[in-house]
Protein backbone atom coordinates (compact mmCIF):
# COMPACT_ATOMS: atom_id res chain seq x y z
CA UNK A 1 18.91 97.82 129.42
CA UNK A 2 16.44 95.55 129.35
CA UNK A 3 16.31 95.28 125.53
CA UNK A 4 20.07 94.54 125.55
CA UNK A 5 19.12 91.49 128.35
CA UNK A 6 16.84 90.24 125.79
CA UNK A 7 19.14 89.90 122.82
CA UNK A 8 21.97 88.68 125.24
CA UNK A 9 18.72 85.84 126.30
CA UNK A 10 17.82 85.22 122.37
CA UNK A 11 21.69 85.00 121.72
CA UNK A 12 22.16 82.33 124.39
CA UNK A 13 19.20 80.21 123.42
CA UNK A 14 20.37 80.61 119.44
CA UNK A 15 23.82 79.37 120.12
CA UNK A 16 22.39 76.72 122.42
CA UNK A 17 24.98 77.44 125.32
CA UNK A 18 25.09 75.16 128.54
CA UNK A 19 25.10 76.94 131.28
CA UNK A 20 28.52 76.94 132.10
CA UNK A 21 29.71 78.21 128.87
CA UNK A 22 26.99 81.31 128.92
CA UNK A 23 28.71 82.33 132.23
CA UNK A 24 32.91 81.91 131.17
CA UNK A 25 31.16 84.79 127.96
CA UNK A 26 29.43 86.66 130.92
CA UNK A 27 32.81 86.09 133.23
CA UNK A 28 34.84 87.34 130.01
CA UNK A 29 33.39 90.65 130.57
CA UNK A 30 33.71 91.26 134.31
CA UNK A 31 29.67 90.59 135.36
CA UNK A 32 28.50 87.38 137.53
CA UNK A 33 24.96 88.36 135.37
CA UNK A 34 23.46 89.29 132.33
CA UNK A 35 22.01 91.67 134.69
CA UNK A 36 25.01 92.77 135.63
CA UNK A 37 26.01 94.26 132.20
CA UNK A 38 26.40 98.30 132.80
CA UNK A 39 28.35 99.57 130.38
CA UNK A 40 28.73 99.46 126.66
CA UNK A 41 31.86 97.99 126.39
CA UNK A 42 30.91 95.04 128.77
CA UNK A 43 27.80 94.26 126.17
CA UNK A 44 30.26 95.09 123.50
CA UNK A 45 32.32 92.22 124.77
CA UNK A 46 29.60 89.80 125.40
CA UNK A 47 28.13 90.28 122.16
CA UNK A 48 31.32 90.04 120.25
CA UNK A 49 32.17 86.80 121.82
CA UNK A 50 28.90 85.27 120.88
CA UNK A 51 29.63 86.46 117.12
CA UNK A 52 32.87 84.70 116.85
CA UNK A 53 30.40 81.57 118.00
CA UNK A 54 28.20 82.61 115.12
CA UNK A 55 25.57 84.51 116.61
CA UNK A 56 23.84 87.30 114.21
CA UNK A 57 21.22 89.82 115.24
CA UNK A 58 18.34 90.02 113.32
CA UNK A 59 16.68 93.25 114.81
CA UNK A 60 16.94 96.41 113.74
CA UNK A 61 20.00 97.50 115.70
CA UNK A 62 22.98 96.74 115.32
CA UNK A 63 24.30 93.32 113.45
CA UNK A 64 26.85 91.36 115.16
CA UNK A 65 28.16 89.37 112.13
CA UNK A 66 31.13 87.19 111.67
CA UNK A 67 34.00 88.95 109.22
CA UNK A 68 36.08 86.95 106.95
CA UNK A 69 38.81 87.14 109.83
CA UNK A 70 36.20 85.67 112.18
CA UNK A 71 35.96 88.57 114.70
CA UNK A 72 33.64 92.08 114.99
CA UNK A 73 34.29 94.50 112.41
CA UNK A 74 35.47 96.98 115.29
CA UNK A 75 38.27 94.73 116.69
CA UNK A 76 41.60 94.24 115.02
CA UNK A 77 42.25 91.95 111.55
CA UNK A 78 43.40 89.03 111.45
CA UNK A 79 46.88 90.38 109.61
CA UNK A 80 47.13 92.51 112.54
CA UNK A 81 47.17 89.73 114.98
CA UNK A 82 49.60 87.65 112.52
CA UNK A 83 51.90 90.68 112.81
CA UNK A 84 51.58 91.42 116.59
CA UNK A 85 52.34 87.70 117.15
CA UNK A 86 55.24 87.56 114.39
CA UNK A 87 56.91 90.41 116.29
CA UNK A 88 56.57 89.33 119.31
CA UNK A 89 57.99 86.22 118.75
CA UNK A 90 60.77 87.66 116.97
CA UNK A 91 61.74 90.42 120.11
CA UNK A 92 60.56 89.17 123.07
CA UNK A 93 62.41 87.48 125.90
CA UNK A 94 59.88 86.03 127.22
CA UNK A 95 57.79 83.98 124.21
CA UNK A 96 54.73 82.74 125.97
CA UNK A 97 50.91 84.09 125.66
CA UNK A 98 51.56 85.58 129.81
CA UNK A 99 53.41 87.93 128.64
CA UNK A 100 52.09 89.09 125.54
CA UNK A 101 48.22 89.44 126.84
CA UNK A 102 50.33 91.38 129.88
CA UNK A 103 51.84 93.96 127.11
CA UNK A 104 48.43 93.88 125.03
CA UNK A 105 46.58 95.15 128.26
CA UNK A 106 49.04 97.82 129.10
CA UNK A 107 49.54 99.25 125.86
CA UNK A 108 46.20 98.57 124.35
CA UNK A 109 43.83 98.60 127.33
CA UNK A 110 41.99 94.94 126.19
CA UNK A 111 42.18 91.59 127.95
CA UNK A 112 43.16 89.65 125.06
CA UNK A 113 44.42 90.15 121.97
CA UNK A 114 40.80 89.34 119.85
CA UNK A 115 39.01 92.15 122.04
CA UNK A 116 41.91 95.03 120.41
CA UNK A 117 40.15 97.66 118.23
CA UNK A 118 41.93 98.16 115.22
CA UNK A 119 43.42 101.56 116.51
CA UNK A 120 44.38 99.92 119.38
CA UNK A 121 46.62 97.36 117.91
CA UNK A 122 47.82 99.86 115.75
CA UNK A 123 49.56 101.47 119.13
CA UNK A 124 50.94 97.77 119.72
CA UNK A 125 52.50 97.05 116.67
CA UNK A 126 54.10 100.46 116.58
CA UNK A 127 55.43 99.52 120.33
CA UNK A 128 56.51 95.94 119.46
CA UNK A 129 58.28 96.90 116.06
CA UNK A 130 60.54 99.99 118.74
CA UNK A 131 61.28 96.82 120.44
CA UNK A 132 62.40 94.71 117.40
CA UNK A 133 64.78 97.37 116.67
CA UNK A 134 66.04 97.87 119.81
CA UNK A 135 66.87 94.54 119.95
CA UNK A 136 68.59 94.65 116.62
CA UNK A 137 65.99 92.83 114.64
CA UNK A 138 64.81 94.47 111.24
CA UNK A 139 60.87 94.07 111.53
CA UNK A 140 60.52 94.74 107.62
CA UNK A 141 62.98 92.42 106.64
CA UNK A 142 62.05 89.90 103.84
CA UNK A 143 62.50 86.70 105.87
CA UNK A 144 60.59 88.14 108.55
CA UNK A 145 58.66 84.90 110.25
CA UNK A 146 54.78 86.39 109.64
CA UNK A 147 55.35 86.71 106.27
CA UNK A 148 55.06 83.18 105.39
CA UNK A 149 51.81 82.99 107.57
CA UNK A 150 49.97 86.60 105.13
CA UNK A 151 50.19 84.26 102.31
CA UNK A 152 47.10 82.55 103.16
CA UNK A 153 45.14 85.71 104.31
């Protein structure tokens, strides 16, 4: 614990966060405190959000490095998110970012859509793509509206 206070410290004073912006990363995970932090997903959280700020490790644990998508290695690509976000927009009836971080945390247990592990956003893809048919909407047809947007990733 108190190693993984340190790093979250040394990650803080890297990035050169105010104060304010160190405790919306801490809020992000559910804790008040860096104290606070109990579980491994809750550091897993804080540390991932100070990656996609450009934060790297250099101990000997584990590296928190930015991917070409711009996220942890362990959360979903960025083709994934293109897709989830193509087919939602195509199906939905309700097209705002409520409503889709509401079906992201029921069907993939994560606050936001960046925080998904890949397996994870498998489940919601496969959900959203029963609801593009449903609704009478091919999701693998050619002028589908994400396919446009994979041409550039």
């Amino acid at each position: 614990m108190k190693s993984r206070l340190s790093i979250i410290h040394v990650a803080k004073k890297q990035l050169g966060l105010d104060e304010e912006a160190y405790r919306a990363i801490l809020s992000g995970a559910g804790v008040d405190s860096a104290r606070d932090i109990s579980t491994d997903a809750q550091f897993n959280t804080v540390m991932s959000a100070f990656a996609r700020l450009g934060f790297t490790s250099r101990g000997t644990g584990v590296k928190y490095r930015r991917t070409a998508a711009g996220t942890n290695p362990a959360h979903l690509s960025l083709r994934q998110e293109y897709y989830i976000r193509g087919l939602w927009n195509l199906a939905s009836r309700v097209k705002d970012e409520k409503s889709l971080r509401h079906m992201v945390k029921r069907i993939g247990k994560s606050d936001d859509i960046r925080f998904l592990s890949r397996q994870a956003a498998s489940a919601v893809i496969l959900a959203l793509r029963d609801i593009c048919w449903k609704a009478g909407y091919n999701p693998d047809s050619k002028d589908a509206p994400w396919r446009s947007e994979w041409k550039d990733v």
